[in-house]
Protein backbone atom coordinates (compact mmCIF):
# COMPACT_ATOMS: atom_id res chain seq x y z
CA UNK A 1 -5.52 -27.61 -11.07
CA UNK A 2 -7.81 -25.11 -10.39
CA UNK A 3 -11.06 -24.68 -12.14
CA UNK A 4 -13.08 -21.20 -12.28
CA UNK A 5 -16.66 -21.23 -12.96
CA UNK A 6 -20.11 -19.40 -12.45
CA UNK A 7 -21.64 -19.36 -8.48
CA UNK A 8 -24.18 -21.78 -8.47
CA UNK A 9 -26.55 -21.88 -5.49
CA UNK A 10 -24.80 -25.02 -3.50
CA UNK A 11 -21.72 -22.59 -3.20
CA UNK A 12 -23.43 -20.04 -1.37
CA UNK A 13 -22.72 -20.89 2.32
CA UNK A 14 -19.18 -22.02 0.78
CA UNK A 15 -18.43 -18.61 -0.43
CA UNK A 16 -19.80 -17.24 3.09
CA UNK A 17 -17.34 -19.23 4.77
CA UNK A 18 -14.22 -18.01 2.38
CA UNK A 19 -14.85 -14.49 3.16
CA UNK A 20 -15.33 -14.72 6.69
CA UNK A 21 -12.13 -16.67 7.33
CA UNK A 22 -10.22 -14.91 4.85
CA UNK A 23 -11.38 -11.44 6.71
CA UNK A 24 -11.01 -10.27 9.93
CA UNK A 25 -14.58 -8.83 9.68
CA UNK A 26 -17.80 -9.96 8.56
CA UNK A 27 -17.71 -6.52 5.88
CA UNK A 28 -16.93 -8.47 2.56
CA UNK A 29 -19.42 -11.58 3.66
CA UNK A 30 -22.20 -9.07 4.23
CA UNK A 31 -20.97 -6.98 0.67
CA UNK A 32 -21.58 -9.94 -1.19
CA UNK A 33 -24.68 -11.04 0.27
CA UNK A 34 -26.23 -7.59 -0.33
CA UNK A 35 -24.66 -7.55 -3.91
CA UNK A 36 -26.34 -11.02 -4.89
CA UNK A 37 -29.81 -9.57 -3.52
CA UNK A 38 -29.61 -6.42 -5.91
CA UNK A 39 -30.44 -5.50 -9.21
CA UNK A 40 -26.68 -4.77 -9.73
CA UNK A 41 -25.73 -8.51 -9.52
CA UNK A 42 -24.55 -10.47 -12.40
CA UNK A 43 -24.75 -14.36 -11.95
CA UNK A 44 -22.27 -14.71 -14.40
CA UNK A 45 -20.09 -12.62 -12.62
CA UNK A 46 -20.03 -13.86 -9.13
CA UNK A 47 -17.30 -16.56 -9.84
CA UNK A 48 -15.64 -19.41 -7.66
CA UNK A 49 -12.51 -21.12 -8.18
CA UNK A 50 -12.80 -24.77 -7.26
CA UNK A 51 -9.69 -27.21 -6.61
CA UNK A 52 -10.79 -30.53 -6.50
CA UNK A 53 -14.15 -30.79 -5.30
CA UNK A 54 -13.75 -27.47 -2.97
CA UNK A 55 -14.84 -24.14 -3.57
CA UNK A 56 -11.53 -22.24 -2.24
CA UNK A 57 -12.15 -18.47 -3.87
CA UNK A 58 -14.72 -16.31 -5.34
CA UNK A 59 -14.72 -12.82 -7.07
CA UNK A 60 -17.55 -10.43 -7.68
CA UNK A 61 -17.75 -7.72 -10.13
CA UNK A 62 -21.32 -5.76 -10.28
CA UNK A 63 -22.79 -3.11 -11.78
CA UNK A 64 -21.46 0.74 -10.98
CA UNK A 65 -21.71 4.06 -12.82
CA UNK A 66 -19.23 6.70 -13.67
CA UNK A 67 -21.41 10.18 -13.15
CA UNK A 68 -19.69 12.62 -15.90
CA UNK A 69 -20.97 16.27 -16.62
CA UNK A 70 -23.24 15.16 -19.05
CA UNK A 71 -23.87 11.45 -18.98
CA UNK A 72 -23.48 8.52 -16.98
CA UNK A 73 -21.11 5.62 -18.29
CA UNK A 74 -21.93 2.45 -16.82
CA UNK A 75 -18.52 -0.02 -15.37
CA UNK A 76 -18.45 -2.69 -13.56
CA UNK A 77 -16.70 -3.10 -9.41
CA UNK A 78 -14.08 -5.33 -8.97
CA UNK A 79 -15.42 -6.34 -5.35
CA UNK A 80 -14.66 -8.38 -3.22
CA UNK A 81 -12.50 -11.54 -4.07
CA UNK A 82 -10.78 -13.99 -1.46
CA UNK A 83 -9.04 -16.97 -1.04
CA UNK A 84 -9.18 -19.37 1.70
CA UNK A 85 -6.31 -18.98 3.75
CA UNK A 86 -4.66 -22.07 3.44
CA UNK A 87 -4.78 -21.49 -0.02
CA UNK A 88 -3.64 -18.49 -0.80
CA UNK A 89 -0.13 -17.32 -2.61
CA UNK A 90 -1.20 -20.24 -4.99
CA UNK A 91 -1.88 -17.97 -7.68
CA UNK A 92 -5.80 -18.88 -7.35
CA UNK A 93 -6.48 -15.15 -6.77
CA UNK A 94 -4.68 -14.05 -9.91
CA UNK A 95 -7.01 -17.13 -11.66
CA UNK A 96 -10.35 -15.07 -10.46
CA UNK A 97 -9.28 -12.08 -11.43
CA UNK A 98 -7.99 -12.62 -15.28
CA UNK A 99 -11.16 -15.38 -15.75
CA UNK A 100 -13.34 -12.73 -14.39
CA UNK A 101 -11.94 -10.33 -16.49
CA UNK A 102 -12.13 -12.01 -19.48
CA UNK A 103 -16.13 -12.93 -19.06
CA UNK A 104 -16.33 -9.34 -18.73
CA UNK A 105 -15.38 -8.44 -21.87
CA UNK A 106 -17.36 -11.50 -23.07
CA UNK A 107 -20.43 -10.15 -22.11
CA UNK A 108 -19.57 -6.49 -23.50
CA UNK A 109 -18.17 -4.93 -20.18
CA UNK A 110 -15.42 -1.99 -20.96
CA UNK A 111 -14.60 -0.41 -17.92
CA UNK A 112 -14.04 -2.17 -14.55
CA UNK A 113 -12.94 -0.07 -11.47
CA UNK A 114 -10.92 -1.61 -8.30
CA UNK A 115 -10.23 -0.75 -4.89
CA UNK A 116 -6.79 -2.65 -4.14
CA UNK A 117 -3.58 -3.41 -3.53
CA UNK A 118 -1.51 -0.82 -5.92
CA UNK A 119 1.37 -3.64 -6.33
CA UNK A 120 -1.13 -6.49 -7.13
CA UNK A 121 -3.61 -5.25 -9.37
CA UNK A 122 -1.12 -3.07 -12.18
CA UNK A 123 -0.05 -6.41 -13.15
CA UNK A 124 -3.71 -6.98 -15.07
CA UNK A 125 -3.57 -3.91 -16.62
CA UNK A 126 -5.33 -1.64 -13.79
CA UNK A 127 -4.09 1.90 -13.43
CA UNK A 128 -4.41 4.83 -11.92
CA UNK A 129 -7.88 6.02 -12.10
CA UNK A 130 -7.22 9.52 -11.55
CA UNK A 131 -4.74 9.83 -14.68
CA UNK A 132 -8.36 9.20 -16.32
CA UNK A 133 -9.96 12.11 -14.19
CA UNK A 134 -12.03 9.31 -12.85
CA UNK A 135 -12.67 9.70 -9.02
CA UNK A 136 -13.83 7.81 -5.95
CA UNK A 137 -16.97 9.14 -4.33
CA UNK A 138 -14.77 8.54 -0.93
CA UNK A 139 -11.08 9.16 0.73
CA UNK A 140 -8.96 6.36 -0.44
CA UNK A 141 -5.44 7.00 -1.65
CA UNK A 142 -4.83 7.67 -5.25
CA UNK A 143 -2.45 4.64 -5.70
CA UNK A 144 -5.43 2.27 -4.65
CA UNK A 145 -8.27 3.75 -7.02
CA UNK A 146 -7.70 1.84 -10.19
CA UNK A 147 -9.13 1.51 -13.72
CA UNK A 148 -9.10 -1.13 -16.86
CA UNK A 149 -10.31 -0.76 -20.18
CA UNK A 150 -11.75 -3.85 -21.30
CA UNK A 151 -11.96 -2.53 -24.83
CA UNK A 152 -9.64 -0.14 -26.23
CA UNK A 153 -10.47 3.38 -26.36
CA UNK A 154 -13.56 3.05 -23.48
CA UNK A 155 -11.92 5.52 -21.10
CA UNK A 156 -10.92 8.16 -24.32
CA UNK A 157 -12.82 11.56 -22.84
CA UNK A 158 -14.72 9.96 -19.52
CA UNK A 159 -14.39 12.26 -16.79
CA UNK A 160 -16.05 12.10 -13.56
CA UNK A 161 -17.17 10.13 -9.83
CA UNK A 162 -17.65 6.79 -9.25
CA UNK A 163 -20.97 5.91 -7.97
CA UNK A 164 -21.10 2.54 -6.68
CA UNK A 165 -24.73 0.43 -6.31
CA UNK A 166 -27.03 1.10 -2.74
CA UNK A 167 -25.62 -2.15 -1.71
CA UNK A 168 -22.00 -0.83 -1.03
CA UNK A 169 -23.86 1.69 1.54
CA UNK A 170 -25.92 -1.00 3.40
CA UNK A 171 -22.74 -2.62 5.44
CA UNK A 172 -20.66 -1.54 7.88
């Protein structure tokens, strides 16, 4: 049984550690770090899926802006979520991602953008962002820019380039 709540500060280090052995690099540790130490972080976004007593996964959606011609329409970043390895393919990931989803819309979110995997992310309603005219403000191939309405109708006559927070820029 897995159980998916809020971060609270005791998991920080935990959620450190999940990214860092779930990665190769130390890109998605540093992403969230910088995330939680911005004005784009939501607490009640930044959400860890606990079996037992262990923290095993997190997910992160913040704050981002779609720039149209004549206004800017705030969304939300699906970015990043992990799993520790020896936990993974346990469905824990797909747990994040519809819990996280659902607070959300809770809290009056209607658009939430995703760089992914193009076969993993469809099946929570994410599509193509570009059949929206919706763009990324970098190179990334079409079928892994993606888009969800979190209330019907939010995308109807949005056009225009993501713009994620400074604190996407500050790691590398």
């Amino acid at each position: 049984m897995i159980n998916v709540r809020p971060e609270i500060s005791d998991d920080i280090d935990k959620i450190d550690e999940i990214y860092r052995r779930a990665f190769e690099t130390d890109l998605e540790a540093n992403l969230v770090k910088a995330i939680r130490g911005s004005e784009y972080f939501i607490p009640e976004l930044s959400l860890v899926a606990v079996k037992q007593t262990r923290v095993v996964g997190h997910i992160l959606f913040s704050g981002i802006k779609i720039i149209g011609e004549r206004e800017e329409i705030p969304a939300l970043a699906l970015a990043p979520m992990a799993v520790l390895p020896e936990y993974q393919r346990q469905t824990i990931g797909s747990q994040l991602v519809y819990q996280g989803l659902l607070e959300s819309a809770n809290l009056g979110h209607k658009i939430v953008i995703v760089v992914g995997h193009p076969e993993y992310y469809p099946r929570f309603g994410f599509k193509l962002a570009r059949n929206y005219g919706i763009r990324a403000p970098f190179d990334v191939p079409d079928e892994a820019f993606l888009v969800l309405e979190l209330k019907v109708g939010a995308l109807k006559d949005i056009r225009g380039v993501v713009t994620y927070n400074p604190a996407f820029n500050t790691v590398n």
